[in-house]
PDB file of N, CA and C in Angstrom:
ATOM      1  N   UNK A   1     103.801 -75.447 -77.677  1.00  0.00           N
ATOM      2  CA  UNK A   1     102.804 -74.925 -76.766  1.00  0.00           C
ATOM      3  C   UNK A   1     101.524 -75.773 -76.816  1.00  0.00           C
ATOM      4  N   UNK A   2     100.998 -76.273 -77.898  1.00  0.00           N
ATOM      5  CA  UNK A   2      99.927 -77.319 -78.187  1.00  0.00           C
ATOM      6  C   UNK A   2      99.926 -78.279 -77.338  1.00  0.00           C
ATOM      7  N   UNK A   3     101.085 -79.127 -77.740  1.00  0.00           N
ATOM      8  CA  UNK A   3     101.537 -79.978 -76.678  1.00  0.00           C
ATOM      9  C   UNK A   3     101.126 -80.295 -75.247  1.00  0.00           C
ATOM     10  N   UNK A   4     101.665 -78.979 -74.544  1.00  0.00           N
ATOM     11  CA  UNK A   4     101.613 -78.711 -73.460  1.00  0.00           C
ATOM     12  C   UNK A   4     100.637 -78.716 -72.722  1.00  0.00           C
ATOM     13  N   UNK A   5      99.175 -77.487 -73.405  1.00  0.00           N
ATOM     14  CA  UNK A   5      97.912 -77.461 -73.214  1.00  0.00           C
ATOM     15  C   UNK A   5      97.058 -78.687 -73.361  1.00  0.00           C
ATOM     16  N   UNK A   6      97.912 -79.716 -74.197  1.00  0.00           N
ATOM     17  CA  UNK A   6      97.230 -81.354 -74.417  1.00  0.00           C
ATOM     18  C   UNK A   6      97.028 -82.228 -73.601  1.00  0.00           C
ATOM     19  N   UNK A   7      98.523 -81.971 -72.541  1.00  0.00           N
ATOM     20  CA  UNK A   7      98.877 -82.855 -71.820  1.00  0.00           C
ATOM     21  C   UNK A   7      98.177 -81.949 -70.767  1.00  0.00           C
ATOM     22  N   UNK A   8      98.432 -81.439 -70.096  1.00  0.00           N
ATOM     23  CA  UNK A   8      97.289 -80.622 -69.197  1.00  0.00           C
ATOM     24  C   UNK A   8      95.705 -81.261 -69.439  1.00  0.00           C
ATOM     25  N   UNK A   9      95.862 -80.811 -70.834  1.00  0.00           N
ATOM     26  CA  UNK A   9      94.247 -81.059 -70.379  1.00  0.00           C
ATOM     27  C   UNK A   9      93.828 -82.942 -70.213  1.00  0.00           C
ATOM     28  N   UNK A  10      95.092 -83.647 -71.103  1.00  0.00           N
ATOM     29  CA  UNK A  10      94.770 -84.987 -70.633  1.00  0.00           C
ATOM     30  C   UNK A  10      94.675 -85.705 -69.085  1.00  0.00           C
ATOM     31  N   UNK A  11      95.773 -84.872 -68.725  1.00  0.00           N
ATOM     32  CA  UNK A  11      96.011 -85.088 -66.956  1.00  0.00           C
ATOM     33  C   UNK A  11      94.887 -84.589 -66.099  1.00  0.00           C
ATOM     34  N   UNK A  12      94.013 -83.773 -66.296  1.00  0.00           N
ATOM     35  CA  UNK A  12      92.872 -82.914 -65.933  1.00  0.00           C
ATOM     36  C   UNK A  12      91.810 -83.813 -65.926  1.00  0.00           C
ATOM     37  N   UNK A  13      91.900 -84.528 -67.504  1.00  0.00           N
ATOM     38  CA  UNK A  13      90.782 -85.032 -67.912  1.00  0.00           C
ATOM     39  C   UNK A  13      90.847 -86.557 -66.844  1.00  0.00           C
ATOM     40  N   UNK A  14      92.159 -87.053 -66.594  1.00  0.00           N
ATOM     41  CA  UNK A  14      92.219 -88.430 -65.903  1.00  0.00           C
ATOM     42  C   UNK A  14      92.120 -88.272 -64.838  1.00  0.00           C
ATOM     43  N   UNK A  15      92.600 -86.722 -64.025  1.00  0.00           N
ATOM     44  CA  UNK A  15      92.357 -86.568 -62.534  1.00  0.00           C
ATOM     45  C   UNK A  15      90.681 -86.883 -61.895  1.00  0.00           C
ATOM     46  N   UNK A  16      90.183 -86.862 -62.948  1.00  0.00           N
ATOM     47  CA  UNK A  16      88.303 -86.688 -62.848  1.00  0.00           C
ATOM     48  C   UNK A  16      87.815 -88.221 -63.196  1.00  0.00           C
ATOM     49  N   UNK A  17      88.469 -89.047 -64.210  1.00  0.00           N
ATOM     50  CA  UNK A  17      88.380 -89.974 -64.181  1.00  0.00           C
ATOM     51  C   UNK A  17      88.474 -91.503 -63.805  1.00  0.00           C
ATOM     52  N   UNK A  18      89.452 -91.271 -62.315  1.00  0.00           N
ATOM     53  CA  UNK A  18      89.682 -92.502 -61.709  1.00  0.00           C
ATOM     54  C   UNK A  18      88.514 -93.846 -61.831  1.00  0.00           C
ATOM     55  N   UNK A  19      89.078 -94.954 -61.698  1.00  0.00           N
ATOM     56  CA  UNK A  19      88.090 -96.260 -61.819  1.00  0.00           C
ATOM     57  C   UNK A  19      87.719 -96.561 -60.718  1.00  0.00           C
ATOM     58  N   UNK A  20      88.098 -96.209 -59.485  1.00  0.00           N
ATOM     59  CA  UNK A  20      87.515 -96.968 -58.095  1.00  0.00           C
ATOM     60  C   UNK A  20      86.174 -95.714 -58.121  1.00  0.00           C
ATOM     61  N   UNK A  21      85.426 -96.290 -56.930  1.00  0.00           N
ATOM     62  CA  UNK A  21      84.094 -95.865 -56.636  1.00  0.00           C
ATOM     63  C   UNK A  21      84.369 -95.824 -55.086  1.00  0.00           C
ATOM     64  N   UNK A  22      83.476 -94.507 -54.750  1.00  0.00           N
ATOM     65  CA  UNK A  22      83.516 -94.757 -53.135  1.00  0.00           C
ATOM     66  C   UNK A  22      82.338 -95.285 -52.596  1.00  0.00           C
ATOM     67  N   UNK A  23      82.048 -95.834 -51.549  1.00  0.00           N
ATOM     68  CA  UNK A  23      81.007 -96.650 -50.727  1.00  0.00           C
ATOM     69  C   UNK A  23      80.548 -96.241 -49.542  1.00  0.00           C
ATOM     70  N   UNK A  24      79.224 -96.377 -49.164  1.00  0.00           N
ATOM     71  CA  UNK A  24      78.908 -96.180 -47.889  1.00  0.00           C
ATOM     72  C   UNK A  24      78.541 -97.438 -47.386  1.00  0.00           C
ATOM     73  N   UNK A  25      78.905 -97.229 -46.294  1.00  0.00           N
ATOM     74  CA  UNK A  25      78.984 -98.261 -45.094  1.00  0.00           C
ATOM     75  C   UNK A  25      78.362 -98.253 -44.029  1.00  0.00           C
ATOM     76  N   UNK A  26      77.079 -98.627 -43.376  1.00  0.00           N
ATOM     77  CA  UNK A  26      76.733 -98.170 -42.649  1.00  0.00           C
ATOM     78  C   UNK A  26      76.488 -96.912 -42.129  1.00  0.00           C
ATOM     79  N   UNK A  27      75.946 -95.745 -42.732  1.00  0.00           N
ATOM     80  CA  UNK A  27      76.330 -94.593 -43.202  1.00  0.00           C
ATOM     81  C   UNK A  27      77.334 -93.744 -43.258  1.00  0.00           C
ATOM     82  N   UNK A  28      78.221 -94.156 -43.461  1.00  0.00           N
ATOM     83  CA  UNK A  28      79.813 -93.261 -43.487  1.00  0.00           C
ATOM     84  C   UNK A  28      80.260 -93.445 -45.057  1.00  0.00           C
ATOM     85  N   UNK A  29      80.612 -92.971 -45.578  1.00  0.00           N
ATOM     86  CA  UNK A  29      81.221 -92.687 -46.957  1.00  0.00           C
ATOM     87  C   UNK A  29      82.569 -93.170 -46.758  1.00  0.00           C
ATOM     88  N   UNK A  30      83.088 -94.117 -47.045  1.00  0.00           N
ATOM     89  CA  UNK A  30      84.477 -94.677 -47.358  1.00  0.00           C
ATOM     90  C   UNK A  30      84.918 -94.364 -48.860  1.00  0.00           C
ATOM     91  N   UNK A  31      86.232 -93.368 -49.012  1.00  0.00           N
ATOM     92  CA  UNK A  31      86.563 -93.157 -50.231  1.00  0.00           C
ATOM     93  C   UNK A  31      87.827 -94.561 -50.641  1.00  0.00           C
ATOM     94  N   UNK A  32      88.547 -94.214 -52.098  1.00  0.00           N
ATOM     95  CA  UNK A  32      89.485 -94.858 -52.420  1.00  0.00           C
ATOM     96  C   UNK A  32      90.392 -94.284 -51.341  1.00  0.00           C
ATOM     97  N   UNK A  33      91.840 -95.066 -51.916  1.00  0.00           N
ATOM     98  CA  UNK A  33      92.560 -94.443 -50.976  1.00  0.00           C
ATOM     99  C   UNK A  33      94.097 -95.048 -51.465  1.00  0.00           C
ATOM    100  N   UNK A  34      95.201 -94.684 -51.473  1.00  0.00           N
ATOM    101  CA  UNK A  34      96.575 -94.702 -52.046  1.00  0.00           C
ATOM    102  C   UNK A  34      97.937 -95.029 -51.094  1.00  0.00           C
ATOM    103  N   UNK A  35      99.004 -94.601 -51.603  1.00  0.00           N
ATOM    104  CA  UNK A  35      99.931 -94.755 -50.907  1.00  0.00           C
ATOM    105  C   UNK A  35     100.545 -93.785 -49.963  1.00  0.00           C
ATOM    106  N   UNK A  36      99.565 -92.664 -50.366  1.00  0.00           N
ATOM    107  CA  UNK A  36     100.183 -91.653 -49.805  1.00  0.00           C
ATOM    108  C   UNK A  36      99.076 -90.784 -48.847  1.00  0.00           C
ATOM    109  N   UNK A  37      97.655 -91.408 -48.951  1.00  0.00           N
ATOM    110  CA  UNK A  37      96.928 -90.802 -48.197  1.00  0.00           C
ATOM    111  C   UNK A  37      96.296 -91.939 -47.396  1.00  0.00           C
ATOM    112  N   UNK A  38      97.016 -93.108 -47.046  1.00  0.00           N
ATOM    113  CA  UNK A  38      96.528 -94.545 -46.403  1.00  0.00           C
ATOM    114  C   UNK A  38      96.052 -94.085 -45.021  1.00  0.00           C
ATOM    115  N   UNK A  39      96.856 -93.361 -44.037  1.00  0.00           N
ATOM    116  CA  UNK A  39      96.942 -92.830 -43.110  1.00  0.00           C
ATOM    117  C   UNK A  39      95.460 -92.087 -42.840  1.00  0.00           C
ATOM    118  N   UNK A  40      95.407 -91.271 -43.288  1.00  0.00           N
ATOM    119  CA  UNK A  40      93.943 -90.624 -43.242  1.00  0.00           C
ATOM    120  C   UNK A  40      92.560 -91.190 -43.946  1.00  0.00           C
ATOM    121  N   UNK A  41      92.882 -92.374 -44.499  1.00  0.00           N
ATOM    122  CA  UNK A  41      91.159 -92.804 -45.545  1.00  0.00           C
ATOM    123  C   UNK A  41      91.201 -94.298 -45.382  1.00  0.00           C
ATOM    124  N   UNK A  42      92.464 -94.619 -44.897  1.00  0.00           N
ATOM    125  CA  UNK A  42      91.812 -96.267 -44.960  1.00  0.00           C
ATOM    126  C   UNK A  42      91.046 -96.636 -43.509  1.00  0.00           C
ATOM    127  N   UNK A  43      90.193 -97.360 -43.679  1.00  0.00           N
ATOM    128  CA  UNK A  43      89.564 -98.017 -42.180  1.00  0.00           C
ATOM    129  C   UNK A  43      90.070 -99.110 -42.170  1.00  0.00           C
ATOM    130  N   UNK A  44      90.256 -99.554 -41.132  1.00  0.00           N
ATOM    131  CA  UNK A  44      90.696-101.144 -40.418  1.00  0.00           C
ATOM    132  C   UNK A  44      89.268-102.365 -40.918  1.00  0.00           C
ATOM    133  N   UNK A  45      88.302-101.422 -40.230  1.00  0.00           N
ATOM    134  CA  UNK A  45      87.282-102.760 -40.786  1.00  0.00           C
ATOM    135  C   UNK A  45      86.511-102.918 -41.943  1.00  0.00           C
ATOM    136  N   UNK A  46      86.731-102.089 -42.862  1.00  0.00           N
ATOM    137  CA  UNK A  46      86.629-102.311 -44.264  1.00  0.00           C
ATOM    138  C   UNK A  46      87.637-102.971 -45.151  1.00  0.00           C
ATOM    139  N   UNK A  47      86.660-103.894 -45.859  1.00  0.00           N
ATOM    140  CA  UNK A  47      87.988-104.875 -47.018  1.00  0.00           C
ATOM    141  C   UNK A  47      88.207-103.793 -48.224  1.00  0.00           C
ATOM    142  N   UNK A  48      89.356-103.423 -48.450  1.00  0.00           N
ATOM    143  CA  UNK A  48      89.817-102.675 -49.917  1.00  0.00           C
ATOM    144  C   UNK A  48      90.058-103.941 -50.624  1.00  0.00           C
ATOM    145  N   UNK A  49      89.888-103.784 -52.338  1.00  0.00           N
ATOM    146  CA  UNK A  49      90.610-104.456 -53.289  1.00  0.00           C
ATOM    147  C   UNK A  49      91.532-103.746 -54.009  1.00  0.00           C
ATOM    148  N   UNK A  50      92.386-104.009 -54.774  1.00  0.00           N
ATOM    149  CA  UNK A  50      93.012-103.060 -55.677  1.00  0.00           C
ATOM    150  C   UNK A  50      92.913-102.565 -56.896  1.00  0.00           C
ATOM    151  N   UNK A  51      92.528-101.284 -57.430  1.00  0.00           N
ATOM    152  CA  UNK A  51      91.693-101.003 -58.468  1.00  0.00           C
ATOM    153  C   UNK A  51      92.585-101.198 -59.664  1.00  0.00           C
ATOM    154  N   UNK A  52      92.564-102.491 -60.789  1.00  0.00           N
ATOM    155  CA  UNK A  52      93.058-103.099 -61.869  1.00  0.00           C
ATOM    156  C   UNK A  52      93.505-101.761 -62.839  1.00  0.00           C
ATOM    157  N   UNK A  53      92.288-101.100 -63.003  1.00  0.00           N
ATOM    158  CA  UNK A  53      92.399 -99.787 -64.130  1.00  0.00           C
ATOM    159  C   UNK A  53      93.532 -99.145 -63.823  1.00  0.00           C
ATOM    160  N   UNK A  54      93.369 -98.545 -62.277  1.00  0.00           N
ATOM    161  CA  UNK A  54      94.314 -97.376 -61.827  1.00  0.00           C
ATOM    162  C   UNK A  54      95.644 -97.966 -61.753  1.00  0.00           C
ATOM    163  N   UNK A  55      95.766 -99.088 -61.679  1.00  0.00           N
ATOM    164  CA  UNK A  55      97.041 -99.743 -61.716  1.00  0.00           C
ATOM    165  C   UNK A  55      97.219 -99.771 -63.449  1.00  0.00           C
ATOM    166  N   UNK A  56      96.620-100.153 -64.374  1.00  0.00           N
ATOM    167  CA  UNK A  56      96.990-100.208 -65.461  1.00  0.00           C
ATOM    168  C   UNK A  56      97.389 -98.767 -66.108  1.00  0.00           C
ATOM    169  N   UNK A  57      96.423 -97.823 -65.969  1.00  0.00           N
ATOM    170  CA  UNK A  57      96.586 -96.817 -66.660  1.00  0.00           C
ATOM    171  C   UNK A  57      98.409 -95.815 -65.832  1.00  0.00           C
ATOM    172  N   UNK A  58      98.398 -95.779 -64.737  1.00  0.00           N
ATOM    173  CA  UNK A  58      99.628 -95.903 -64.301  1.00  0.00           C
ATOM    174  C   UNK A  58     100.763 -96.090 -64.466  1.00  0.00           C
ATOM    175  N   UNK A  59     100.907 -97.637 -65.218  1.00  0.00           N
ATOM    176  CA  UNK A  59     101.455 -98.204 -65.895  1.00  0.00           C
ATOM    177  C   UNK A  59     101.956 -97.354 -67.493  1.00  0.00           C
ATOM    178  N   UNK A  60     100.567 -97.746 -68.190  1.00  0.00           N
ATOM    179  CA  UNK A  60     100.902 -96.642 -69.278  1.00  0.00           C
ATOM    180  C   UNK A  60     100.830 -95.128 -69.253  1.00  0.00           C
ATOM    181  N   UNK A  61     100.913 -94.476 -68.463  1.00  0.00           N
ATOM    182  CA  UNK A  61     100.708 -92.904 -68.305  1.00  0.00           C
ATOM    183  C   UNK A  61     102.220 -93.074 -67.279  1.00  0.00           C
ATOM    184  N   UNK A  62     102.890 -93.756 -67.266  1.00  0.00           N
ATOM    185  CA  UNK A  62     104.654 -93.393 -66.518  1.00  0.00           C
ATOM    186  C   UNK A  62     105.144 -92.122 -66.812  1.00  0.00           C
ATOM    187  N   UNK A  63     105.165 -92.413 -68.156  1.00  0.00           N
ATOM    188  CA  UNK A  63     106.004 -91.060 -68.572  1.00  0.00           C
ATOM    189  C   UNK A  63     105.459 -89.533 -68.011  1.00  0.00           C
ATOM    190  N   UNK A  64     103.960 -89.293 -67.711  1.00  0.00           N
ATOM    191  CA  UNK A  64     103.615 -87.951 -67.188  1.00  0.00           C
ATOM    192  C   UNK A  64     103.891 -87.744 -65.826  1.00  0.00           C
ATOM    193  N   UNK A  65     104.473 -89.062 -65.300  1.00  0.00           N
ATOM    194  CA  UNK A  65     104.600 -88.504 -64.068  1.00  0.00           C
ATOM    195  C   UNK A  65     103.283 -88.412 -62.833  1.00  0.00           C
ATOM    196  N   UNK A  66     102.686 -87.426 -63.507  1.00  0.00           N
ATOM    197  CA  UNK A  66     101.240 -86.943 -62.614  1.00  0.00           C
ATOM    198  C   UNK A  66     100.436 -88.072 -62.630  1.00  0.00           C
ATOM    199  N   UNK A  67     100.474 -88.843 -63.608  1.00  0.00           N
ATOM    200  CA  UNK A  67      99.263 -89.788 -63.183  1.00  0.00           C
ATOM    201  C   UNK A  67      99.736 -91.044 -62.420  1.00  0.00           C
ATOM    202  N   UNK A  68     101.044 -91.456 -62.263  1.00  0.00           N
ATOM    203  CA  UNK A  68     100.748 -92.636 -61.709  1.00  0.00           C
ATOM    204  C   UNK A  68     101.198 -91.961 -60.119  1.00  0.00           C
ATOM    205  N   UNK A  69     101.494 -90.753 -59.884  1.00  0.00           N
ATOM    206  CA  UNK A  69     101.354 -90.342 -58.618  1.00  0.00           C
ATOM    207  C   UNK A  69     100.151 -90.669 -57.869  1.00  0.00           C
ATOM    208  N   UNK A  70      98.839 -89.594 -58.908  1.00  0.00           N
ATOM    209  CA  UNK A  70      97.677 -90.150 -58.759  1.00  0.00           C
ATOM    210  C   UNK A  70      97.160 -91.524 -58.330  1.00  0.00           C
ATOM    211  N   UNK A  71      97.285 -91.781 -59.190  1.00  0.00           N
ATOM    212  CA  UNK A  71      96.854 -93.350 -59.066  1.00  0.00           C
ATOM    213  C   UNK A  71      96.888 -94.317 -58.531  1.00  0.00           C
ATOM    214  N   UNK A  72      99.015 -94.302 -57.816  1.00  0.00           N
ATOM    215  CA  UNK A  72      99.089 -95.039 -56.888  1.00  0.00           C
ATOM    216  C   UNK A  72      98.909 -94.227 -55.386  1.00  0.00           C
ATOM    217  N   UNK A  73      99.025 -93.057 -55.977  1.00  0.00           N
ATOM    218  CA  UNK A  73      99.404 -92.001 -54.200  1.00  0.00           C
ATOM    219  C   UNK A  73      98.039 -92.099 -53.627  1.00  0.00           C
ATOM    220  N   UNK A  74      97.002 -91.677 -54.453  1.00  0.00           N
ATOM    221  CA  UNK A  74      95.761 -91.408 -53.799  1.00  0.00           C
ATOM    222  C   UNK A  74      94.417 -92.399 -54.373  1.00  0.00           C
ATOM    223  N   UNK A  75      94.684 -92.894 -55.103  1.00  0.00           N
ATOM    224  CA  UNK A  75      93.463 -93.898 -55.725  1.00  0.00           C
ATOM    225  C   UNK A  75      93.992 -95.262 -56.549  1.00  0.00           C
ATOM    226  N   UNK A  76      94.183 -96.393 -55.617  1.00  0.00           N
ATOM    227  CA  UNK A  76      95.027 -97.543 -55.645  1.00  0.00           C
ATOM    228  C   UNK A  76      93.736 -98.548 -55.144  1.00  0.00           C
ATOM    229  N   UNK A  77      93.486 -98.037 -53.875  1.00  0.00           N
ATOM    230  CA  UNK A  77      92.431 -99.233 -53.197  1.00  0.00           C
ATOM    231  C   UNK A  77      91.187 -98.677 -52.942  1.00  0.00           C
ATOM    232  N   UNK A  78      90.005 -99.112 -53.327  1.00  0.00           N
ATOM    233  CA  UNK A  78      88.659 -99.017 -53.306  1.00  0.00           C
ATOM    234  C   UNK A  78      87.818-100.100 -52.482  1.00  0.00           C
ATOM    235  N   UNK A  79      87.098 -99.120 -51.341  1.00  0.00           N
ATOM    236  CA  UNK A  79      86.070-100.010 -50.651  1.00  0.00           C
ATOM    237  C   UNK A  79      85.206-101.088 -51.426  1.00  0.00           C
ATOM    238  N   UNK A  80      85.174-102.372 -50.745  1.00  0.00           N
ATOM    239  CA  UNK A  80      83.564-103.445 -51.312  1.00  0.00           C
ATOM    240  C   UNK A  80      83.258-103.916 -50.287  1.00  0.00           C
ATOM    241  N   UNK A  81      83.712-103.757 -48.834  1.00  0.00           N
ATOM    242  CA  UNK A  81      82.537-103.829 -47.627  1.00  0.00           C
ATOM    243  C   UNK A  81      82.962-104.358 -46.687  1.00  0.00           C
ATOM    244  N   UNK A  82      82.525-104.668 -45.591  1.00  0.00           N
ATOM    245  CA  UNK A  82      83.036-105.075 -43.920  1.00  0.00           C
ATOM    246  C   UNK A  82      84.065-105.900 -44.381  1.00  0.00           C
ATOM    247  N   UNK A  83      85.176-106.023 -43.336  1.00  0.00           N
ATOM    248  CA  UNK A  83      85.011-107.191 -43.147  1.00  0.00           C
ATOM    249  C   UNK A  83      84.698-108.124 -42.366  1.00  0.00           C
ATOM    250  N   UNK A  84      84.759-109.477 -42.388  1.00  0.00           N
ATOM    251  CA  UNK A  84      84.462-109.927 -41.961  1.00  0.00           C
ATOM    252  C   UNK A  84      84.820-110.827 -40.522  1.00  0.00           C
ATOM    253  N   UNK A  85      84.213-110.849 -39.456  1.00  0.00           N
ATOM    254  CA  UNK A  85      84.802-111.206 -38.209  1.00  0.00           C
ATOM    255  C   UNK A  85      85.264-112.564 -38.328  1.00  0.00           C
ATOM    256  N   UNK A  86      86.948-112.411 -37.809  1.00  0.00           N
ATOM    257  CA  UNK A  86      87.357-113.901 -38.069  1.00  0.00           C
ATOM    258  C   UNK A  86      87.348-114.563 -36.404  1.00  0.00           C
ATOM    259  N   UNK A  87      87.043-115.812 -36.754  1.00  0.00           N
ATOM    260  CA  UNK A  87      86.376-116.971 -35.652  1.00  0.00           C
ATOM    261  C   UNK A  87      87.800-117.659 -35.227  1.00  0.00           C
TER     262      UNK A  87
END
């Protein structure tokens, strides 16, 4: 039962802790955004990068399952700004 309440509360504790940051843009708030919520949060004219952490911790948190859902489903790519008009 320890266990259990551990892992809960570790998964709890990482749901709050993601590494990307969200940005405003010209005043609009651009959040992260994943594989599974691309559809609704990514913009066309904002550049995403891919957040190193959330990919790593992912990686090592496999086994729970919940986090690399997280991580890759909904917080994978994080705004850093326009882009830029190509000529």
């Amino acid at each position: 039962m320890k266990k259990i309440v551990a892992m809960i509360l570790v998964l709890a504790t990482l749901c709050l802790a993601a590494c990307g940051n969200d940005m405003v843009i010209n005043g609009k708030k651009h959040s992260t955004y994943g594989l599974l919520n691309a559809d609704e949060e990514k913009d066309p004219n904002v550049k995403y990068h891919v957040i190193i952490g959330n990919v790593f911790w992912g990686i090592v948190l496999f086994e729970t399952i919940a986090a690399p859902v997280y991580f890759f489903g909904f917080s994978l790519y994080e705004p850093v700004g326009l882009k830029s008009a190509e000529k």
